[in-house]
C-alpha atoms as a PDB file:
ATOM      1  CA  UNK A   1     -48.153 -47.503  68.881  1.00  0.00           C
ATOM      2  CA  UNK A   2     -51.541 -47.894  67.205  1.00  0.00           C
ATOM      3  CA  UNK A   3     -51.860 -45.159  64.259  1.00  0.00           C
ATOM      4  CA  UNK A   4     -55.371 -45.085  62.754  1.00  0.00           C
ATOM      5  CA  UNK A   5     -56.258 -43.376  59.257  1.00  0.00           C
ATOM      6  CA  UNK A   6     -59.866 -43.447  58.488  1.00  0.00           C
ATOM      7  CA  UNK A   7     -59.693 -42.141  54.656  1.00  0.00           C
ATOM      8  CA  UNK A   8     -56.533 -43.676  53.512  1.00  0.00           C
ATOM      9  CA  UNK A   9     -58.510 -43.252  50.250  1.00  0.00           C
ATOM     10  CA  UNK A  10     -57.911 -39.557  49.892  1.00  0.00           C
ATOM     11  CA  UNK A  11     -54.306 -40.376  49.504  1.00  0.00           C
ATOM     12  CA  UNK A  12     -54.793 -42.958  46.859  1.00  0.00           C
ATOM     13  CA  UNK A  13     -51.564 -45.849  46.068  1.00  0.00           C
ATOM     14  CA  UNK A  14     -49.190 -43.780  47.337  1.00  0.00           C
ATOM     15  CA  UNK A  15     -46.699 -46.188  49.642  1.00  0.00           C
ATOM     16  CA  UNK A  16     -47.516 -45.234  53.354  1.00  0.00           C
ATOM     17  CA  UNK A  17     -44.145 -47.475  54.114  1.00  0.00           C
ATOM     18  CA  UNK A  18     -42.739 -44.024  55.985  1.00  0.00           C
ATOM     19  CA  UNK A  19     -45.385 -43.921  58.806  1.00  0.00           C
ATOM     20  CA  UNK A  20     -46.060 -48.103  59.184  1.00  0.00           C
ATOM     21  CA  UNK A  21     -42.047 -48.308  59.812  1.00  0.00           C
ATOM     22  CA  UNK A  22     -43.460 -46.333  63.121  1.00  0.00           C
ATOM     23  CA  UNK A  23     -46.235 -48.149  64.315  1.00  0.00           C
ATOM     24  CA  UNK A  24     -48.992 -50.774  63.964  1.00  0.00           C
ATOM     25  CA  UNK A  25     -50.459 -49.071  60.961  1.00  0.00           C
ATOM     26  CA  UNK A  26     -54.241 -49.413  60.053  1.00  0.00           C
ATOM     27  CA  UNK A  27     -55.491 -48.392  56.389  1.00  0.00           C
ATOM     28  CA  UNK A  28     -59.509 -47.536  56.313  1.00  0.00           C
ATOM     29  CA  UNK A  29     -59.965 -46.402  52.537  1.00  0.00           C
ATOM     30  CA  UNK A  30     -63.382 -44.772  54.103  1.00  0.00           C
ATOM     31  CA  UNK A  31     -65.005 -43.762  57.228  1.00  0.00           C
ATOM     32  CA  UNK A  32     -68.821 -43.208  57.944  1.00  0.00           C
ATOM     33  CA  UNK A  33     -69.276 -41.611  61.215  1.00  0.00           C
ATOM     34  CA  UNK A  34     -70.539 -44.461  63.311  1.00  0.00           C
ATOM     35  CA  UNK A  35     -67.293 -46.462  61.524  1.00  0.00           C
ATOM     36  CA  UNK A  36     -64.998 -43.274  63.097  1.00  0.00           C
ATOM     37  CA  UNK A  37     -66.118 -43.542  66.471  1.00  0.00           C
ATOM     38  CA  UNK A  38     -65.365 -47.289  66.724  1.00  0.00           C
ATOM     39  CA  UNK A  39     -62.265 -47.278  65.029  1.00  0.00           C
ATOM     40  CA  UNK A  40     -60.607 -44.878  66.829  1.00  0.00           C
ATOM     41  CA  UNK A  41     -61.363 -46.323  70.021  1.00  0.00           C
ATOM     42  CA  UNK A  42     -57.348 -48.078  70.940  1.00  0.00           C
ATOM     43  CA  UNK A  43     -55.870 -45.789  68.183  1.00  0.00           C
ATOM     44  CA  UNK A  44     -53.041 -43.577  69.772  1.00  0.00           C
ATOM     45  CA  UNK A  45     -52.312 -41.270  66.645  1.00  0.00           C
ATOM     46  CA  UNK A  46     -55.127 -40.308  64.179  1.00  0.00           C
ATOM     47  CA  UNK A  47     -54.863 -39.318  60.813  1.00  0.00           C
ATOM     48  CA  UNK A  48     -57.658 -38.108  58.959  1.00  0.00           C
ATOM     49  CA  UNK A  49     -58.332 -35.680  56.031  1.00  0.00           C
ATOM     50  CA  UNK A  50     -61.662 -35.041  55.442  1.00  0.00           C
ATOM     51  CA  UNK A  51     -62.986 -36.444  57.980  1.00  0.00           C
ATOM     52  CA  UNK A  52     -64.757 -34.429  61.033  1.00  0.00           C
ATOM     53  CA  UNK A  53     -62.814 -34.694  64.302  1.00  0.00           C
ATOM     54  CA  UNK A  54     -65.135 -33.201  67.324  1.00  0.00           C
ATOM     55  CA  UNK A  55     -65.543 -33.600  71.086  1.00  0.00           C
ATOM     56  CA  UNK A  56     -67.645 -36.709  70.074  1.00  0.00           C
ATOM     57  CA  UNK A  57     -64.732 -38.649  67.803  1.00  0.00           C
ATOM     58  CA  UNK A  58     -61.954 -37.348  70.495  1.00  0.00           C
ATOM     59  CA  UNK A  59     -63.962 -38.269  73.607  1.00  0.00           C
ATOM     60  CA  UNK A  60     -63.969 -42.029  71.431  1.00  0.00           C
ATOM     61  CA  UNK A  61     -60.297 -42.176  71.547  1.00  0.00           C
ATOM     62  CA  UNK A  62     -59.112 -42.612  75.210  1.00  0.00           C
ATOM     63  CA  UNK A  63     -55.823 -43.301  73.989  1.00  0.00           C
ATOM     64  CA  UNK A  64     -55.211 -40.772  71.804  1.00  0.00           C
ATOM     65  CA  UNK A  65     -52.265 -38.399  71.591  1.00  0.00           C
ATOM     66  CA  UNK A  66     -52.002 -36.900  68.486  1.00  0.00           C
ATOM     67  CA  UNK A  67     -54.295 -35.630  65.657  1.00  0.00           C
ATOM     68  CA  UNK A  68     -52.357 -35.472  62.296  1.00  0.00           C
ATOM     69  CA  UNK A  69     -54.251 -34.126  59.673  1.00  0.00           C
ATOM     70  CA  UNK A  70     -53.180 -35.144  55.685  1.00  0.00           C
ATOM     71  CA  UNK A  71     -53.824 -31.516  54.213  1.00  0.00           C
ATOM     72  CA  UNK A  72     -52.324 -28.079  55.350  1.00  0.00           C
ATOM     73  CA  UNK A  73     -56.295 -27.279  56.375  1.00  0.00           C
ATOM     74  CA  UNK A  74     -57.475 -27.602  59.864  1.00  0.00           C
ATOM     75  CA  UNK A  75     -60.947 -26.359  59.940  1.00  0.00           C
ATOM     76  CA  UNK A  76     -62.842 -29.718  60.109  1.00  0.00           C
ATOM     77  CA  UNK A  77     -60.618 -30.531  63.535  1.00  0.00           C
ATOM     78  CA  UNK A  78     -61.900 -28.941  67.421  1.00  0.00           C
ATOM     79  CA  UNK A  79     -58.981 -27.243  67.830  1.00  0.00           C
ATOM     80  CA  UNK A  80     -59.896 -25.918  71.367  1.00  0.00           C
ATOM     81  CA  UNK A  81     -60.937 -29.224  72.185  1.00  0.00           C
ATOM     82  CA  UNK A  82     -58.532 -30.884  71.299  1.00  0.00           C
ATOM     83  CA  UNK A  83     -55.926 -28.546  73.200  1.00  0.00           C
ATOM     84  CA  UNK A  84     -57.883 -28.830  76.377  1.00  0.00           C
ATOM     85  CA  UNK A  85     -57.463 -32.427  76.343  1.00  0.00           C
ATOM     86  CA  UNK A  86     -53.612 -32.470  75.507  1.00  0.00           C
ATOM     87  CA  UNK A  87     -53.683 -33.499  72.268  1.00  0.00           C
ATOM     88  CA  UNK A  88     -51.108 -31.578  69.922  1.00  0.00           C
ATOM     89  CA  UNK A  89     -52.807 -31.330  66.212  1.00  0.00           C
ATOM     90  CA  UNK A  90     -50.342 -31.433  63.245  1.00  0.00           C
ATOM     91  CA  UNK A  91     -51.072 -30.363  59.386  1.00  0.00           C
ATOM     92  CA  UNK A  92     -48.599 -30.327  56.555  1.00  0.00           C
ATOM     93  CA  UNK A  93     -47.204 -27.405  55.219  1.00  0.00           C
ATOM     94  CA  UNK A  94     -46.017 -26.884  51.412  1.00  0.00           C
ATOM     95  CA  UNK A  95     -46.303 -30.433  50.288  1.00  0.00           C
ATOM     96  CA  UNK A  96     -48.296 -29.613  47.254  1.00  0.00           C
ATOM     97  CA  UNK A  97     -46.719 -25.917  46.408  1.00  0.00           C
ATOM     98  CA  UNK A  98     -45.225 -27.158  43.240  1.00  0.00           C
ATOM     99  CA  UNK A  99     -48.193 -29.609  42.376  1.00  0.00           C
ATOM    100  CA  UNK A 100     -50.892 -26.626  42.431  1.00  0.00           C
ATOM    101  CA  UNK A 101     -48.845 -24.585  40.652  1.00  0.00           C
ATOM    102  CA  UNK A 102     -48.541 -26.560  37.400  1.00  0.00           C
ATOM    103  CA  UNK A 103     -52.544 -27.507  37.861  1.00  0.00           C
ATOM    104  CA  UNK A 104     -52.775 -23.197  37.568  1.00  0.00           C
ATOM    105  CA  UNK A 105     -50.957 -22.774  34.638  1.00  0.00           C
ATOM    106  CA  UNK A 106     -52.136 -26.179  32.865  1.00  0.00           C
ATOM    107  CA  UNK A 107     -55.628 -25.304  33.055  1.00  0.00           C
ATOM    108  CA  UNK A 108     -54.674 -21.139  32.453  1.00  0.00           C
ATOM    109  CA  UNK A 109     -52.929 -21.981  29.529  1.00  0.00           C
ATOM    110  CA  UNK A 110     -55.631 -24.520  28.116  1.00  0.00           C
ATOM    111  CA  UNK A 111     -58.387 -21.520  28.386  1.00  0.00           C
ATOM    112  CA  UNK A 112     -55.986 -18.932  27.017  1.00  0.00           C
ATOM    113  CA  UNK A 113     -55.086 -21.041  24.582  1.00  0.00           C
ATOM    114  CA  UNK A 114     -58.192 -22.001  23.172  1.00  0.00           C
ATOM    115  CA  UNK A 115     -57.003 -25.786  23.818  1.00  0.00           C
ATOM    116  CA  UNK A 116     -60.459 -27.751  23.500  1.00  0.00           C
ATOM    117  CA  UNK A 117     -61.567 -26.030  20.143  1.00  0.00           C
ATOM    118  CA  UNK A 118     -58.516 -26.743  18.419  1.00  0.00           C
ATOM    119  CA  UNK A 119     -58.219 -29.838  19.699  1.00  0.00           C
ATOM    120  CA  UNK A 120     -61.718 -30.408  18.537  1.00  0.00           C
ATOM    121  CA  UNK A 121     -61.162 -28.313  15.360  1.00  0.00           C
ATOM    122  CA  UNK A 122     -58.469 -30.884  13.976  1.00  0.00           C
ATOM    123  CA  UNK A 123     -60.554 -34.710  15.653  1.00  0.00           C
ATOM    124  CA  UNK A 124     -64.304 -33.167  14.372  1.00  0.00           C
ATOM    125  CA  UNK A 125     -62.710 -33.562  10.633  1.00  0.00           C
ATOM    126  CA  UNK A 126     -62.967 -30.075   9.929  1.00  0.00           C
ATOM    127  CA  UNK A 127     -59.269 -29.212   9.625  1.00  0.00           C
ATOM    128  CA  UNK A 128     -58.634 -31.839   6.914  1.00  0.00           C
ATOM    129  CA  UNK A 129     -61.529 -30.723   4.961  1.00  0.00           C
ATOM    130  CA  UNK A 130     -60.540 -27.202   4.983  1.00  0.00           C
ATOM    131  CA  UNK A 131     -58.647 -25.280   2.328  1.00  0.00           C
ATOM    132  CA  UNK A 132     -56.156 -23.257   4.688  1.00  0.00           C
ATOM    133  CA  UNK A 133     -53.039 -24.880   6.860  1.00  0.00           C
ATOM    134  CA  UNK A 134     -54.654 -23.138  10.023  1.00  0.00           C
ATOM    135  CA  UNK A 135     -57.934 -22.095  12.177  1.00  0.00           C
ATOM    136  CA  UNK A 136     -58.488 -18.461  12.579  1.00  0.00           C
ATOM    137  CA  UNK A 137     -62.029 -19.323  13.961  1.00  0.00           C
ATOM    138  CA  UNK A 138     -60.987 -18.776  17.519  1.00  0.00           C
ATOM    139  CA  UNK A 139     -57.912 -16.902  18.650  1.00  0.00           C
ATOM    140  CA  UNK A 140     -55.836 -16.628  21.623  1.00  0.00           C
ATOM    141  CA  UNK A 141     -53.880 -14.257  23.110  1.00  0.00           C
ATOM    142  CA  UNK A 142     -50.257 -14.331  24.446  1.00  0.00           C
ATOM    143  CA  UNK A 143     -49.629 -14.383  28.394  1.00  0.00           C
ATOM    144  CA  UNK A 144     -46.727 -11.688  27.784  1.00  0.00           C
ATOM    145  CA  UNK A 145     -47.206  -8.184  28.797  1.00  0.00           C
ATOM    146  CA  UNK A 146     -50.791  -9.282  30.703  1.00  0.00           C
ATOM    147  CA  UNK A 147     -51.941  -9.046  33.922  1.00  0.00           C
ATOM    148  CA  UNK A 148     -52.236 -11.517  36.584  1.00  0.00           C
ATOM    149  CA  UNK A 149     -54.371 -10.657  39.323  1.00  0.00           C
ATOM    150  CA  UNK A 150     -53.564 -13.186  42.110  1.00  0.00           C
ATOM    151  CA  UNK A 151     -56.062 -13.438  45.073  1.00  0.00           C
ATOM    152  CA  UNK A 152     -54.287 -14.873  48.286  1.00  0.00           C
ATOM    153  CA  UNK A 153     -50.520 -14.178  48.568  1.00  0.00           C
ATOM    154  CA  UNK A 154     -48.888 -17.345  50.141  1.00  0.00           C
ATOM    155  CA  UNK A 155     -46.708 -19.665  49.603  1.00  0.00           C
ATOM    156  CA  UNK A 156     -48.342 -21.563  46.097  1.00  0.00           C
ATOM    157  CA  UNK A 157     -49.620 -17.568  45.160  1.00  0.00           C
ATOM    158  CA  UNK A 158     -46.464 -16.217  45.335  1.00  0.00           C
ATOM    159  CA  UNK A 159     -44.849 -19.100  43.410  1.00  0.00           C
ATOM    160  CA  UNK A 160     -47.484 -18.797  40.988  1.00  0.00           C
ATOM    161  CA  UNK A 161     -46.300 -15.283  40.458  1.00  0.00           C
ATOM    162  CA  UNK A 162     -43.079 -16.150  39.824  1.00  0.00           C
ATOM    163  CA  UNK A 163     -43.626 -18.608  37.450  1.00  0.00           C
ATOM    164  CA  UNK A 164     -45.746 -15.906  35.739  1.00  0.00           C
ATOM    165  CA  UNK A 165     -43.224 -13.198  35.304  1.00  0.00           C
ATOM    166  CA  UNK A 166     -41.369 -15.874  33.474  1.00  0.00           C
ATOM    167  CA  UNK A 167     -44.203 -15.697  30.840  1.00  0.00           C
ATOM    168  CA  UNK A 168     -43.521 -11.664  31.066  1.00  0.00           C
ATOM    169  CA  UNK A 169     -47.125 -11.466  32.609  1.00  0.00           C
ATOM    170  CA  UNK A 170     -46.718  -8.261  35.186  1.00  0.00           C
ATOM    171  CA  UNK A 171     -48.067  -9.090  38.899  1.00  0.00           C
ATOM    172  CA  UNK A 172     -50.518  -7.796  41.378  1.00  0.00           C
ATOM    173  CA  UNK A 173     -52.187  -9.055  44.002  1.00  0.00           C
ATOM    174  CA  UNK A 174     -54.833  -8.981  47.101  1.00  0.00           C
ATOM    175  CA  UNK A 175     -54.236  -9.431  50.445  1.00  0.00           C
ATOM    176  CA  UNK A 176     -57.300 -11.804  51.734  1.00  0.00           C
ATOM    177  CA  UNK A 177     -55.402 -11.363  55.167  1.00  0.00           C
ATOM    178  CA  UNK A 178     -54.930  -7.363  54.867  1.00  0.00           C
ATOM    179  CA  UNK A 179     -50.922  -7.689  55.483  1.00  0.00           C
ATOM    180  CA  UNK A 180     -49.902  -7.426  52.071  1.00  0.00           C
ATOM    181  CA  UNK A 181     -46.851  -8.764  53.379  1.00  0.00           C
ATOM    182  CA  UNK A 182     -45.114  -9.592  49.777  1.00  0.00           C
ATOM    183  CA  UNK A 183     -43.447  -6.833  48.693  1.00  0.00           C
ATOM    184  CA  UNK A 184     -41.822  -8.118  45.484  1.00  0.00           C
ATOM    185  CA  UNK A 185     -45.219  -7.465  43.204  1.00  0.00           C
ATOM    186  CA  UNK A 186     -47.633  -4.625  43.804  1.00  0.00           C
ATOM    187  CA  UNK A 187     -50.697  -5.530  46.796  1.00  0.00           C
ATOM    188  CA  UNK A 188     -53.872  -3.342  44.975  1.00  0.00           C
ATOM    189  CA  UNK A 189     -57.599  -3.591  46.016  1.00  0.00           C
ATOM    190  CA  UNK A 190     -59.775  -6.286  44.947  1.00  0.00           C
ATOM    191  CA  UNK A 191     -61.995  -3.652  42.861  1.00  0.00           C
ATOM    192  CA  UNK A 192     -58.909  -3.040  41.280  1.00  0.00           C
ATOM    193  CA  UNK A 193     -57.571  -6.690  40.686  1.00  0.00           C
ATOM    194  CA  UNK A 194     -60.931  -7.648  39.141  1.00  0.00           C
ATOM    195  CA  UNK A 195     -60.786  -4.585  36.848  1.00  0.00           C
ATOM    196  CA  UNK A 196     -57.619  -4.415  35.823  1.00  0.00           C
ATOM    197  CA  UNK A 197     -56.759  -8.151  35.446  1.00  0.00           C
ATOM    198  CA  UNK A 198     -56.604 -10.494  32.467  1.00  0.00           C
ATOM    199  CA  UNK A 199     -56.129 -13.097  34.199  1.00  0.00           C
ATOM    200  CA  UNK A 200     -56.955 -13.710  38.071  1.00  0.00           C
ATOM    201  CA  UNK A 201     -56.222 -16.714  39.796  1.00  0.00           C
ATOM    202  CA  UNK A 202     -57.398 -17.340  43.727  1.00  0.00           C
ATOM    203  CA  UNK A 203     -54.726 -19.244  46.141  1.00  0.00           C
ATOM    204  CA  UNK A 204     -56.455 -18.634  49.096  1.00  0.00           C
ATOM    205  CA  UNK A 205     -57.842 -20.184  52.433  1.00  0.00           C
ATOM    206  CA  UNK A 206     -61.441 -20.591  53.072  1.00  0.00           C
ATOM    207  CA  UNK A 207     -62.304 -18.365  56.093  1.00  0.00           C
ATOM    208  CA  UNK A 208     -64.607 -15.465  57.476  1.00  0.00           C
ATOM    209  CA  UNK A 209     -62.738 -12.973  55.409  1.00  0.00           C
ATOM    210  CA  UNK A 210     -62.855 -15.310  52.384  1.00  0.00           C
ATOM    211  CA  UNK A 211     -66.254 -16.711  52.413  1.00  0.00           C
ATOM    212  CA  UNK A 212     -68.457 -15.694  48.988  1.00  0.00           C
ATOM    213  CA  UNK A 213     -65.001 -12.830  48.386  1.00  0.00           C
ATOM    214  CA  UNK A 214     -66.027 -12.984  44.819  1.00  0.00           C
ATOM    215  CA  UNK A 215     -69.136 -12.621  43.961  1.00  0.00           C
ATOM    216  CA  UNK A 216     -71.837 -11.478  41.113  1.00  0.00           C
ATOM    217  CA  UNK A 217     -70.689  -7.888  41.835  1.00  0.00           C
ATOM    218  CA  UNK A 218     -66.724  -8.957  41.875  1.00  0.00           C
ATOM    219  CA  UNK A 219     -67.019 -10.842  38.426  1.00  0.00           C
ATOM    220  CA  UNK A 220     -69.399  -7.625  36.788  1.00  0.00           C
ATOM    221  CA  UNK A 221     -65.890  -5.742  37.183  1.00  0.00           C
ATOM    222  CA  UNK A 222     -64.260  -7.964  35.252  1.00  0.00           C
ATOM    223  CA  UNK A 223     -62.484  -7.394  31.172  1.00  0.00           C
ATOM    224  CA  UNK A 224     -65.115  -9.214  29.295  1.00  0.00           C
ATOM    225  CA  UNK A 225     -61.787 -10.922  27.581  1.00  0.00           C
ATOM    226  CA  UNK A 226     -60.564 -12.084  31.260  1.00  0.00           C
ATOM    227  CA  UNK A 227     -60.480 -15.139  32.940  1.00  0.00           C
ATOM    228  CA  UNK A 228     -60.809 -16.210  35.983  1.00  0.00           C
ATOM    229  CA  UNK A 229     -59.010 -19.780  37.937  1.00  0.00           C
ATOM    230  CA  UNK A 230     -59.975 -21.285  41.371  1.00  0.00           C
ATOM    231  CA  UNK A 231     -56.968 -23.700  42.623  1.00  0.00           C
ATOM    232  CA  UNK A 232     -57.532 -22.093  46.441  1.00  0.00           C
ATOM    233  CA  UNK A 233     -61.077 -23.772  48.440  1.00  0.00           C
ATOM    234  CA  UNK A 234     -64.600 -23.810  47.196  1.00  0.00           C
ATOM    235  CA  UNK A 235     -67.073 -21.422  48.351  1.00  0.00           C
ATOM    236  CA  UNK A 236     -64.787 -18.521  47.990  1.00  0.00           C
ATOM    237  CA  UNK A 237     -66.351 -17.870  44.378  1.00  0.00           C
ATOM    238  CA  UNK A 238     -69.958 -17.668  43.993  1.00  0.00           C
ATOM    239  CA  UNK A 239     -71.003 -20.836  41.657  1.00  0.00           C
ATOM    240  CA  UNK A 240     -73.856 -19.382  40.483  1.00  0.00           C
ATOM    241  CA  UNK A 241     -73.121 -15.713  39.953  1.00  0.00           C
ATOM    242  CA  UNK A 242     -69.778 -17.110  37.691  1.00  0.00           C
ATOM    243  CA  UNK A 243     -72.173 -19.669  35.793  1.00  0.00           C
ATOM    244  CA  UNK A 244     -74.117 -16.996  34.721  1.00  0.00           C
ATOM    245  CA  UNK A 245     -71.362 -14.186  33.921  1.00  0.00           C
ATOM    246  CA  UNK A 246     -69.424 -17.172  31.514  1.00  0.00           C
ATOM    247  CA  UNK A 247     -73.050 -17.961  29.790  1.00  0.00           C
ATOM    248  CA  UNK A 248     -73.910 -14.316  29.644  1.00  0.00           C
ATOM    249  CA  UNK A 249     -70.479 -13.649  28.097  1.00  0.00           C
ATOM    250  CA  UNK A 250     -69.779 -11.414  30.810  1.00  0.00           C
ATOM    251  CA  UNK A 251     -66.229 -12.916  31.340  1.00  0.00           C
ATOM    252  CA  UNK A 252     -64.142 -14.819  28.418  1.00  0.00           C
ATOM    253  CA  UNK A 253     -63.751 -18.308  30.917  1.00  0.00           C
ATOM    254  CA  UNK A 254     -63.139 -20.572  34.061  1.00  0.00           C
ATOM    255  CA  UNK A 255     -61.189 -23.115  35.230  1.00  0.00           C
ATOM    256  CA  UNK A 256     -62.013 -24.649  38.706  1.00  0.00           C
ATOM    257  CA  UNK A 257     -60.740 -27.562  40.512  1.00  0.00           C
ATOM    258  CA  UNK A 258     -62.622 -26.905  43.983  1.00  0.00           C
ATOM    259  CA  UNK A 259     -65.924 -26.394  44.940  1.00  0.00           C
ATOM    260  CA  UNK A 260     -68.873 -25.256  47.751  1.00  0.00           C
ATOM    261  CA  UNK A 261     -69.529 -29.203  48.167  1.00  0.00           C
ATOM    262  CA  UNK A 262     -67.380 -31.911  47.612  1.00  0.00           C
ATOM    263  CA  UNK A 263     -68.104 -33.960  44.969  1.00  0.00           C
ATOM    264  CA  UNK A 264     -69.054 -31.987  42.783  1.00  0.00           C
ATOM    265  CA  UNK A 265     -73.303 -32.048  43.129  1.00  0.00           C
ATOM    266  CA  UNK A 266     -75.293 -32.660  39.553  1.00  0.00           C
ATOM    267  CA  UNK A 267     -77.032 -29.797  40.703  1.00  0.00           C
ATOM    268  CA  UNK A 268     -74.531 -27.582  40.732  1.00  0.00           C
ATOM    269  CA  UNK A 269     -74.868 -24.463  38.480  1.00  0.00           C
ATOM    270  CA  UNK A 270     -71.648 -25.099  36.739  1.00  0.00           C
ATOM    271  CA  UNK A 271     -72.704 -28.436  35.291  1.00  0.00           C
ATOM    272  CA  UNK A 272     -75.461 -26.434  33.497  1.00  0.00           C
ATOM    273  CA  UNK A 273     -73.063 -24.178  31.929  1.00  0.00           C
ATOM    274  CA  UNK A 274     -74.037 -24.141  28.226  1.00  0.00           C
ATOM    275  CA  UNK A 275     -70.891 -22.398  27.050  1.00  0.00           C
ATOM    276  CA  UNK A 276     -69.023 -25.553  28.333  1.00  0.00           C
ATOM    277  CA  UNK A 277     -65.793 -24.504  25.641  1.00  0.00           C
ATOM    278  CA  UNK A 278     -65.441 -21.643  28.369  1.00  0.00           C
ATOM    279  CA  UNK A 279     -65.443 -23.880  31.253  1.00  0.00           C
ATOM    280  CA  UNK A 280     -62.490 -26.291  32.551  1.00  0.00           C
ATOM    281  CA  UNK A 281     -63.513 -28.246  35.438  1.00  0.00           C
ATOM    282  CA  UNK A 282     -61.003 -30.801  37.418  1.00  0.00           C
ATOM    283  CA  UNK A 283     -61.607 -32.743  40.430  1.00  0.00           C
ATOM    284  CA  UNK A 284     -59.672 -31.102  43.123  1.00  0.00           C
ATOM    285  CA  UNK A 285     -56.501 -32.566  42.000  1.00  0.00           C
ATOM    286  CA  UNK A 286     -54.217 -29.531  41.827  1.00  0.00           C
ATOM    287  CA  UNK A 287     -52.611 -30.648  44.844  1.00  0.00           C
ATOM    288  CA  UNK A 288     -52.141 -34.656  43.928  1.00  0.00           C
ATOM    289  CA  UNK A 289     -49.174 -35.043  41.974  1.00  0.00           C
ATOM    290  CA  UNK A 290     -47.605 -38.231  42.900  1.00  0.00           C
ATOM    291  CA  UNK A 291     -44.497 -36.184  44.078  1.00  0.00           C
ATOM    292  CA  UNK A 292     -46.828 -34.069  46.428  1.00  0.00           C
ATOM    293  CA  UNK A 293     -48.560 -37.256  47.600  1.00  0.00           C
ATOM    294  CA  UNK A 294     -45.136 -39.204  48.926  1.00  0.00           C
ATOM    295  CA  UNK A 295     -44.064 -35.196  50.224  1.00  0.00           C
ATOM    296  CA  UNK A 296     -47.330 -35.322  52.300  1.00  0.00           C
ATOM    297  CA  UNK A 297     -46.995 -39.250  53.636  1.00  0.00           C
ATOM    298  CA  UNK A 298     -42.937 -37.973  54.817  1.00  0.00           C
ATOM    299  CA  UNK A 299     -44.600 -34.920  56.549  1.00  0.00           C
ATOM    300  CA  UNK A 300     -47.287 -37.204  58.212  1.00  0.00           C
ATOM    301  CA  UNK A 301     -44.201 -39.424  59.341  1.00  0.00           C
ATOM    302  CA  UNK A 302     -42.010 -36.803  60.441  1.00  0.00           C
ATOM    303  CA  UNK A 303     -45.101 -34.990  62.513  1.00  0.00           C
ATOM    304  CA  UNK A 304     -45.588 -38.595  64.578  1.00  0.00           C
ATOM    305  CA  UNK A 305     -41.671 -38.998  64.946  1.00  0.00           C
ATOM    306  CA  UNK A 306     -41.450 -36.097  66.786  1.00  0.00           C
ATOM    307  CA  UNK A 307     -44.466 -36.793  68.814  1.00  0.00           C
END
């Protein structure tokens, strides 16, 4: 059995020992389109992540059975086509739960806590040349007895929430799906989440119901002394409208580790931010723990066993 990933890349060193024990395993760190459509030609199982699999790419692969995608997202694979052909598509499911979840409260506690101005504070030379044992210049405030507003219910939102009660921060959440199908925390509006939340975190899937969900009038609701995290997909908060509310002052901060495109474009209106203290970006690498990584290789194995 021929098993073809074309951008092995996305994965980084992680072994892939689990899925070459199955097959004749081939390794393309990167893909351009004219490389996909040759190199899937004798491949039997596929494995992409990023990469766009259409009627084109499928109709390249004679031999292909099976489409195994290396993220939990299938939006970038023709799922009708695919199923008229007889080819089963298979995504991994709660690889990266714990992974994301730490990213969250890493980056939530490093803009609640002020992080990056104390850590400047004390390498800048100003704490050794001042006459008191602390910094009162900038103050945080504690995560107990505050809100967090979570945006997307599932399985890394409501672990997130859990993990928050343990800070004594009370829970509430939105339903991007309109089940509100979690029972153990309170399911509110999203008017209401934005205005009553001091923090407000978004764990959801890009969709048609998610698509630009929070947006210049969503952040205007907002405590000017609330922050607001992104560990879900890009393009489900407006980039510009939240540049503007965190130079404006509008909100207190942002931390973001996905975006509309993918790198993140010099263009983009959040590498103008001037306020940058109030900014933490990462590189969409809440979900790439090296735990999460071997997790997601054993699920990509285990979907082409059973094939």
């Amino acid at each position: 059995m021929k098993i073809v990933f074309l951008d092995s890349s996305t994965l980084g060193d992680v072994p892939f020992t689990p899925i070459s024990d199955l097959g004749d395993l081939i390794l393309y760190r990167v893909s351009s389109r004219d490389d996909a459509l040759q190199r899937v030609k004798e491949a039997d199982v596929l494995i992409i992540n990023k990469i766009k699999v259409d009627k084109e790419l499928i109709d390249a692969a004679p031999n292909l059975k099976l489409i195994c995608v290396a993220a939990t997202g299938v939006n970038n694979v023709d799922m009708e086509y695919a199923a008229s052909k007889g080819i089963p598509v298979r995504n991994a499911v709660g690889y990266s739960t714990e992974s994301v979840v730490q990213s969250t409260f890493m980056t939530m506690l490093a803009l609640v806590g002020k992080l990056r101005h104390y850590d400047d504070f004390v390498k800048s030379g100003k704490y050794s040349l001042g006459d008191i044992f602390t910094d009162m210049s900038s103050m945080f405030f504690e995560l107990s007895g505050k809100q967090l507003g979570v945006i997307g219910m599932g399985n890394i939102g409501s672990r997130v929430a859990q993990v928050a009660t343990a800070f004594g921060m009370k829970v509430v959440y939105f339903s991007t799906s309109g089940t509100s199908h979690e029972k153990a925390y309170p399911s509110v509006s999203l008017e209401t989440l934005m205005k009553e939340s001091d923090v407000i975190s978004v764990h959801a899937p890009y969709n048609e119901r998610t698509a630009g969900l929070v947006g210049e009038r969503e952040l205007s609701l907002m405590k000017p002394e609330a922050y607001i995290l992104n560990m879900g997909r890009g393009g489900i908060i407006d980039e510009k409208a939240l540049a503007d509310a965190i130079d404006t002052g509008r909100i207190a901060g942002a931390g973001l580790d996905v975006f509309t495109s993918e790198p993140l474009p010099l263009s983009n209106p959040l590498m103008k931010v001037k306020k940058r203290e109030r900014l933490i970006l990462t590189p969409h690498i809440a979900w790439a723990s090296l735990e999460a990584r071997k997790r997601l290789v054993a699920c990509i194995a285990e979907n082409i066993r059973t094939l």
